[in-house]
Protein backbone atom coordinates (compact mmCIF):
# COMPACT_ATOMS: atom_id res chain seq x y z
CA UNK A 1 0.00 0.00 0.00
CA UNK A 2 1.00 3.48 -0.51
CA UNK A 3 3.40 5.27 2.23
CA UNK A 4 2.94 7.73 4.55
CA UNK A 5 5.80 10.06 4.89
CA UNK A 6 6.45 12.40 7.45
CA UNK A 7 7.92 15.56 7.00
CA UNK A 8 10.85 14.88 8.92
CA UNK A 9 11.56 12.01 6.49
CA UNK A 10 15.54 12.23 4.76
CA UNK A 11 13.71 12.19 0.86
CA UNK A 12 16.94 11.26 -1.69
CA UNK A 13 15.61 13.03 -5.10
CA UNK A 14 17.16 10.87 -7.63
CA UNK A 15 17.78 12.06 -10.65
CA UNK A 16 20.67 13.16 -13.61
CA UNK A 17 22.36 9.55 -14.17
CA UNK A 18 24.27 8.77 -17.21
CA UNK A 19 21.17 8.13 -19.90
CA UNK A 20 20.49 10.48 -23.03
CA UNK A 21 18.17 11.84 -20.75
CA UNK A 22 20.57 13.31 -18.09
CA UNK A 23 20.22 17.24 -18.76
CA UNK A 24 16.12 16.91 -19.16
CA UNK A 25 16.15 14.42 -15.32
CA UNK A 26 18.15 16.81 -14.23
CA UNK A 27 15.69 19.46 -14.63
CA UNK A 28 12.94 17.28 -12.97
CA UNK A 29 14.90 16.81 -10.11
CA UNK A 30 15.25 20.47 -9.02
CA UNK A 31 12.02 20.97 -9.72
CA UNK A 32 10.50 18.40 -7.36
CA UNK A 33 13.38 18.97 -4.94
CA UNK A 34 12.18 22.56 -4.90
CA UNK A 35 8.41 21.76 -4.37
CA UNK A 36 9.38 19.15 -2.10
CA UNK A 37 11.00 22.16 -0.02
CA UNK A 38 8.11 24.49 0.00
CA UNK A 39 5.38 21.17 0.99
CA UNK A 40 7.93 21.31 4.09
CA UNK A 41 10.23 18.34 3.94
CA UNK A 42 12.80 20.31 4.75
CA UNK A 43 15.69 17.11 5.23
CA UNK A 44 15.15 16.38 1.07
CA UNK A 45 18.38 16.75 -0.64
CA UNK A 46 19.43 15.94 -4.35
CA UNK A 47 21.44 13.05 -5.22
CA UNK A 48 23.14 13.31 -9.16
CA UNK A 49 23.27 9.52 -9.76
CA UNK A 50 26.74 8.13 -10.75
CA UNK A 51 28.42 4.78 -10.65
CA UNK A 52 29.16 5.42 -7.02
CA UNK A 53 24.99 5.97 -6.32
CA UNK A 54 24.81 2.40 -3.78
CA UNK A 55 27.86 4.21 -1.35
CA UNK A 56 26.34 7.70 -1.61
CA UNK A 57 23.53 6.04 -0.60
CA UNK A 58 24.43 4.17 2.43
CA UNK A 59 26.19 7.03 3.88
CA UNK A 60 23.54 8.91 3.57
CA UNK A 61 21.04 6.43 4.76
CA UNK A 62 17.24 8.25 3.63
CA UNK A 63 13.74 6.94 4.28
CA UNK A 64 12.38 7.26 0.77
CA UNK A 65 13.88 7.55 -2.57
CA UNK A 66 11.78 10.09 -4.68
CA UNK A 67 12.64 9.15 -8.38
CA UNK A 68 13.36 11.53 -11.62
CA UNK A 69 15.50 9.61 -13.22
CA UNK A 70 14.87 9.03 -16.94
CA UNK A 71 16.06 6.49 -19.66
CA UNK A 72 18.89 3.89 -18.68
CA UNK A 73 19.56 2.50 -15.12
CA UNK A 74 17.02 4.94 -14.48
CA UNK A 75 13.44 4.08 -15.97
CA UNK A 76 14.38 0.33 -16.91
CA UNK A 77 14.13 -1.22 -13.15
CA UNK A 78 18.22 -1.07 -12.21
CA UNK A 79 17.82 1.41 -10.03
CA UNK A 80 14.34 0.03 -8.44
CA UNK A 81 16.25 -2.93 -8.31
CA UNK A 82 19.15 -1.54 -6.25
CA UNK A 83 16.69 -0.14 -3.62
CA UNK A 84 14.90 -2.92 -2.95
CA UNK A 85 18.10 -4.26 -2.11
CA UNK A 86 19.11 -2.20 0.00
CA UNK A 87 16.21 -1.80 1.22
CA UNK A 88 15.06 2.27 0.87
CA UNK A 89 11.18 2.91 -0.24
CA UNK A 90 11.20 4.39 -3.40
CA UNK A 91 8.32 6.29 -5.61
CA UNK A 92 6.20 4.84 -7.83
CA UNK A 93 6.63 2.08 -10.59
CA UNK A 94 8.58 -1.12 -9.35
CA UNK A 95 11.44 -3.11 -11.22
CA UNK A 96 9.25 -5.10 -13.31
CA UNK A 97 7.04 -2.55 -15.13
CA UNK A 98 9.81 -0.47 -15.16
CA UNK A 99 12.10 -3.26 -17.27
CA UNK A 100 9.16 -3.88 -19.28
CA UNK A 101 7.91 -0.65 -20.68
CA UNK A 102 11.66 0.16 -20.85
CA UNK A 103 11.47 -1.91 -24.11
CA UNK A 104 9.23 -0.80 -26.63
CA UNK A 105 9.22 -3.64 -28.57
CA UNK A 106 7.94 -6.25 -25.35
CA UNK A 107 5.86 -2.99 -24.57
CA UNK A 108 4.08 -3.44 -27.69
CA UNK A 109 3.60 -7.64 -27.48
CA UNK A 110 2.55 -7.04 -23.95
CA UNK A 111 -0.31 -4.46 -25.28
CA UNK A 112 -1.49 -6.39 -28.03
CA UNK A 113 -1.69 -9.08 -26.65
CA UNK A 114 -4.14 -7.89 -24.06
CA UNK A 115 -5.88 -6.22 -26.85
CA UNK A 116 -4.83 -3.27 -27.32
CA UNK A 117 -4.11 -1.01 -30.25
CA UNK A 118 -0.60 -1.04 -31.15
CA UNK A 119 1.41 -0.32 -34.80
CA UNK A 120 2.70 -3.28 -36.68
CA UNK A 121 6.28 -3.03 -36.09
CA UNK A 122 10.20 -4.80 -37.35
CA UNK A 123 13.23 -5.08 -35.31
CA UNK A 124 16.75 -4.43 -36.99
CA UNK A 125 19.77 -5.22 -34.61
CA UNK A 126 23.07 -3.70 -35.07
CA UNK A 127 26.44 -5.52 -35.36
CA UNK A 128 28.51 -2.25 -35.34
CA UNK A 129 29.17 -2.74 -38.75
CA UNK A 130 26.98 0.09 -40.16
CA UNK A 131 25.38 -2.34 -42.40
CA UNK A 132 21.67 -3.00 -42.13
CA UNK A 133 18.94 -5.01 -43.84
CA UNK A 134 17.44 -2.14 -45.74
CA UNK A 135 16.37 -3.85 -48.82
CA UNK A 136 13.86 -5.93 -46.64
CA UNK A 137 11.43 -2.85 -46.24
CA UNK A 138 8.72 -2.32 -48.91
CA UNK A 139 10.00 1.22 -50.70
CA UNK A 140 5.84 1.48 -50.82
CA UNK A 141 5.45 1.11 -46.70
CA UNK A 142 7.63 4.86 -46.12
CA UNK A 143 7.59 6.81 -44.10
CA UNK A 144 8.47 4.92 -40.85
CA UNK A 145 9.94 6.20 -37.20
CA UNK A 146 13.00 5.00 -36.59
CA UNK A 147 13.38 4.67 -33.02
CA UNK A 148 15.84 2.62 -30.33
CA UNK A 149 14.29 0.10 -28.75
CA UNK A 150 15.19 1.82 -25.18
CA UNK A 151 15.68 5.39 -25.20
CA UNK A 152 13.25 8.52 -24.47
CA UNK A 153 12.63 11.85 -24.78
CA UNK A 154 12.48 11.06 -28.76
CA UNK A 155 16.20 10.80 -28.58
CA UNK A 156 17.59 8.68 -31.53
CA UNK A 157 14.40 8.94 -33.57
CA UNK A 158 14.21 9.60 -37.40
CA UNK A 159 10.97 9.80 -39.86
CA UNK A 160 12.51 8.23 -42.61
CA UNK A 161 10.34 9.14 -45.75
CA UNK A 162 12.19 6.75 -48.28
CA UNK A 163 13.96 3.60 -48.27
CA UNK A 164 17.42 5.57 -49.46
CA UNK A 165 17.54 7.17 -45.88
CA UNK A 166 16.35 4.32 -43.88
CA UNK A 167 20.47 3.35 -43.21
CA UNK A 168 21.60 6.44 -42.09
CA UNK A 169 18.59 6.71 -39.64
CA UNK A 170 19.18 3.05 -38.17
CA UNK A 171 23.31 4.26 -38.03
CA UNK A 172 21.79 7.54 -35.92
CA UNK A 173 19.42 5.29 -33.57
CA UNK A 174 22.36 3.03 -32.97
CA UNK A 175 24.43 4.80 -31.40
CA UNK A 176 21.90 4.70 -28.50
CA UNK A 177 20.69 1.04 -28.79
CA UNK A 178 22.32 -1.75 -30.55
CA UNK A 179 18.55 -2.81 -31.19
CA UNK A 180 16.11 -0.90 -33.40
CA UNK A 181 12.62 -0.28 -33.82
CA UNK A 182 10.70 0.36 -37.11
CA UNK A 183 7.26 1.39 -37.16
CA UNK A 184 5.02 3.17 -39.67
CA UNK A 185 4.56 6.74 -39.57
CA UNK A 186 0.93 7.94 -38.78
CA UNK A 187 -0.05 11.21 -39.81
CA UNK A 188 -2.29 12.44 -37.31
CA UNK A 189 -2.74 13.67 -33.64
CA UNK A 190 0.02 13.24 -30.92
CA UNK A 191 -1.82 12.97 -27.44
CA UNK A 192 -0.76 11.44 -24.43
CA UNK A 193 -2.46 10.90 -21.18
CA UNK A 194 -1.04 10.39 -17.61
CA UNK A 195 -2.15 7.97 -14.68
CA UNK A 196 -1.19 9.05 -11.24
CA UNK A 197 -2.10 7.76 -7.71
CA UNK A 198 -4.11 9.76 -5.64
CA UNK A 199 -5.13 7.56 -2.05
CA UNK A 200 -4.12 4.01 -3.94
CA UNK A 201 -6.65 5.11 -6.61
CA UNK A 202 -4.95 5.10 -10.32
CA UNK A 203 -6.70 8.24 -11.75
CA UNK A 204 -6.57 9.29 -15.53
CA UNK A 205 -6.23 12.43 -16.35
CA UNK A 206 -7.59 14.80 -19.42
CA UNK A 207 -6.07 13.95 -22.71
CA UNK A 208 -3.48 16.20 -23.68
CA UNK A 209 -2.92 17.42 -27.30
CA UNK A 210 0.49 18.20 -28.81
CA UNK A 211 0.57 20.99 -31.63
CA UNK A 212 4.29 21.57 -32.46
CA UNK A 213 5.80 23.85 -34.91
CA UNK A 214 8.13 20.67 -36.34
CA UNK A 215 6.85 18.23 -37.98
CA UNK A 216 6.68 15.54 -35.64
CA UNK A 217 6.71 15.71 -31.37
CA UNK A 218 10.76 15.20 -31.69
CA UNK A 219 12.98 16.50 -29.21
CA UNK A 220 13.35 20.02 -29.88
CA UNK A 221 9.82 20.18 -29.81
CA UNK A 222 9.17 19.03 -26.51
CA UNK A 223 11.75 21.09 -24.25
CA UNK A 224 12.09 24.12 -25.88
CA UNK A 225 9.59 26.81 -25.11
CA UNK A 226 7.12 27.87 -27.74
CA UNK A 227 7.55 25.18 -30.31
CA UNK A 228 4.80 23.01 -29.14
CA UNK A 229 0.95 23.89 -28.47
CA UNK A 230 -0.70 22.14 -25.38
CA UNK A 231 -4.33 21.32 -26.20
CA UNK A 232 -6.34 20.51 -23.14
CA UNK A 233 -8.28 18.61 -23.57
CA UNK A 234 -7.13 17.48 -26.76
CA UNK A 235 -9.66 18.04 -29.05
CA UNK A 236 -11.28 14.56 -30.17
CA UNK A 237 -14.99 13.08 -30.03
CA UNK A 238 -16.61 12.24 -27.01
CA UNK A 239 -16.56 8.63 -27.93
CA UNK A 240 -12.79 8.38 -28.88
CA UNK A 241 -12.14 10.37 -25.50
CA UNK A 242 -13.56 7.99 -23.59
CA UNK A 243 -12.16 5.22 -25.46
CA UNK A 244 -8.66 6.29 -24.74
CA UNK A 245 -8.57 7.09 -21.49
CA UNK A 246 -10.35 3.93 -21.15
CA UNK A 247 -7.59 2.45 -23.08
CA UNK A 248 -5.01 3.91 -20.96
CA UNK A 249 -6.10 2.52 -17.46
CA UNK A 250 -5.87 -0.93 -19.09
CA UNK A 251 -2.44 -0.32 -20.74
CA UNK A 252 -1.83 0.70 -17.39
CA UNK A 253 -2.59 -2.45 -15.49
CA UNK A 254 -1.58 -4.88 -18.41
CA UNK A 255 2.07 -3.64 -17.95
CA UNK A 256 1.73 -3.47 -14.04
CA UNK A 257 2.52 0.12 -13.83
CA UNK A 258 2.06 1.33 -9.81
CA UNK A 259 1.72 5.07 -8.38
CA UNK A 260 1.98 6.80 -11.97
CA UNK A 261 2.30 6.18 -15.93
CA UNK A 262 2.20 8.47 -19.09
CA UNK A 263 0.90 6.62 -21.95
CA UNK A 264 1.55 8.31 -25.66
CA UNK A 265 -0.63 7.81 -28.54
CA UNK A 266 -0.95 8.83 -32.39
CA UNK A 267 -4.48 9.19 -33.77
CA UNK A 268 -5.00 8.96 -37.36
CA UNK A 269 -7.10 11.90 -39.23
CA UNK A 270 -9.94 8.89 -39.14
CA UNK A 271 -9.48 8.57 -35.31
CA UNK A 272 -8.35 5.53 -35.14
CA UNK A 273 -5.85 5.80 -32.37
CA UNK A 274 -2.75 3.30 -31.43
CA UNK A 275 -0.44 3.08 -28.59
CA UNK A 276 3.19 4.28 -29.18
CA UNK A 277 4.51 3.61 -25.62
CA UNK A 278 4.53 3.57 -21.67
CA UNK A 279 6.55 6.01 -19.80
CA UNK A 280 7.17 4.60 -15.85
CA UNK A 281 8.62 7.91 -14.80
CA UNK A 282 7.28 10.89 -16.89
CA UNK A 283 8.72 14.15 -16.91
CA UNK A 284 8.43 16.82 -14.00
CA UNK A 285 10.26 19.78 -15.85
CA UNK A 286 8.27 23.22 -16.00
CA UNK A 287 7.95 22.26 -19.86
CA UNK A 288 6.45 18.72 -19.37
CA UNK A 289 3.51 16.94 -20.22
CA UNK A 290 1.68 15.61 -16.62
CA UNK A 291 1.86 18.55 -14.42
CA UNK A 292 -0.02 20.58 -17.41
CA UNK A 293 -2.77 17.56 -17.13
CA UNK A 294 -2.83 17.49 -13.47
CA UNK A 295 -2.64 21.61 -13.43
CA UNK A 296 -6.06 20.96 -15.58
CA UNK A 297 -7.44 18.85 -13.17
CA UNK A 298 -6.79 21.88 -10.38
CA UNK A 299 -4.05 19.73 -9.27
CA UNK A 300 -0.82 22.26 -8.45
CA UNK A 301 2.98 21.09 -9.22
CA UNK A 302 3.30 20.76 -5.54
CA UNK A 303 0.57 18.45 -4.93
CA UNK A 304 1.39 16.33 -7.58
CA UNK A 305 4.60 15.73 -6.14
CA UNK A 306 3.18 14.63 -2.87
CA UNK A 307 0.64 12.51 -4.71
CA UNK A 308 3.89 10.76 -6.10
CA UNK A 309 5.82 10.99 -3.46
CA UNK A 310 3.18 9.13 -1.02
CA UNK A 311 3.34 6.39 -3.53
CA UNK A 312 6.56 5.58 -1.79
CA UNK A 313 6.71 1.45 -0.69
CA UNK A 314 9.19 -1.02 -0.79
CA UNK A 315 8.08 -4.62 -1.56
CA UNK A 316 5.86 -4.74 -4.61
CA UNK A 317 2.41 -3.46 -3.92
């Protein structure tokens, strides 16, 4: 069951690490050590995860483990893993949804196979050769995404709008992960909606619409101010509104996500809408998707952090 921690409690904020996604976790961090500070747990402090994060840790000895960490040893279940070791509560998803959604290719069997809308989808592994299978894809079934099977933040990704330029775009996404994802591209609507605990209750937020200036919700696009339009709520058809968000709680549960999830779709000018992938620890930066849903909801940045923060257990809930 969810925590209860006292303001006195020594809160580690976790966050930085060594993924693609240090500079963005970084930002998280500060930002929910700094709201942290104002709700009055005055003994929080931020640990910058390195190599060295079990002995930082066990000198320091805290009570809970508040977690920002994004991407690798981060979002995959390592560093859940490492807690429960040593045995420090930590916020919300555990080691197994967080190894699963991790990889967005198991992501996507997992999903479908509960019944869920996902894209058809080919793997491409990398030998560090440079050399890759391109003359298996259609030329008819461009444009794809390119993506890396573990990464975030839409670091690594390509749209690849002819077979010509599909090797240079698997050579880019390799130099995050040596294993590859290729979906279809879907013009259409990015949304994504968020799941957070409030009392042990998984709630679902408003569906959030993403109008950028590029052409696609890339990484530019999502942390730098101005390029992308937040619609909220996103601006679909009562019935496909429900049907997502309905959608979401299950993608939710079929993954065994705990305390909070951000799930990202595409939705086709038809609105037929497909899952893209699970996020286990979404973004907390002044730019980021779930505190502008839960800011909707009349849910402040502070109390969104101590909704997460209470989510705080050790053993798997």
């Amino acid at each position: 069951m969810p925590g209860n921690v006292e303001k006195s409690a020594r809160i580690a904020v976790l966050c930085g690490g060594f993924s693609s996604e240090r500079e963005v976790s970084l930002r998280s961090g500060k930002n929910c050590f700094d709201a942290l500070q104002r709700l009055g747990y005055v003994n929080s402090y931020i640990v910058d995860v390195n190599r060295q994060v079990a002995d930082r840790l066990f000198q320091k000895q805290p009570d809970v483990a508040f977690l920002a960490l994004h991407g690798k040893y981060g979002e995959d279940g390592c560093i859940q893993g490492l807690l429960e070791v040593m045995g420090v509560p930590y916020t919300g998803n555990r080691v197994t949804a967080s190894a699963i959604t991790m990889d967005k290719y198991l992501t996507k069997t997992i999903l479908q196979a509960a019944g869920l809308p996902v894209l058809s989808s080919k793997i491409v592994h990398s030998d560090g050769s440079g050399e890759f299978p391109v003359e298996e894809f259609d030329p008819e079934a461009f444009p794809v995404m390119v993506k890396p099977i573990n990464g975030g933040s839409s670091i690594g990704m390509k749209k690849v709008n002819k077979r010509a330029k599909l090797g240079k775009a698997l050579q880019n996404a390799a130099d995050y992960s040596n294993t590859i994802m290729v979906e279809p591209f879907i013009m259409g609507k990015s949304i994504t909606v968020g799941v957070f605990d409030i009392h042990g209750k998984p709630i679902v937020t408003p569906i959030l619409e993403l109008r950028t200036q590029t052409e696609w919700y890339d990484l530019k696009a999502k942390y730098t101010e101005g390029l992308t339009e937040f619609v909220l709520p996103a601006e679909l058809p009562d019935k496909v509104t429900q049907a997502i968000r309905e959608t979401t709680l299950k993608a939710h549960e079929a993954v065994g996500c705990y305390g909070l999830s951000r799930t990202d779709f595409v939705v086709s000018k038809e609105n037929e809408f497909f899952i893209l992938e699970i996020n286990t620890i979404p973004g907390m930066t002044s730019l980021s998707d779930l505190p502008a849903q839960a800011k909707y909801m009349g849910i402040e940045y502070d109390e969104l952090v101590e909704y997460i923060l209470q989510t705080a257990v050790l053993t798997t809930p």
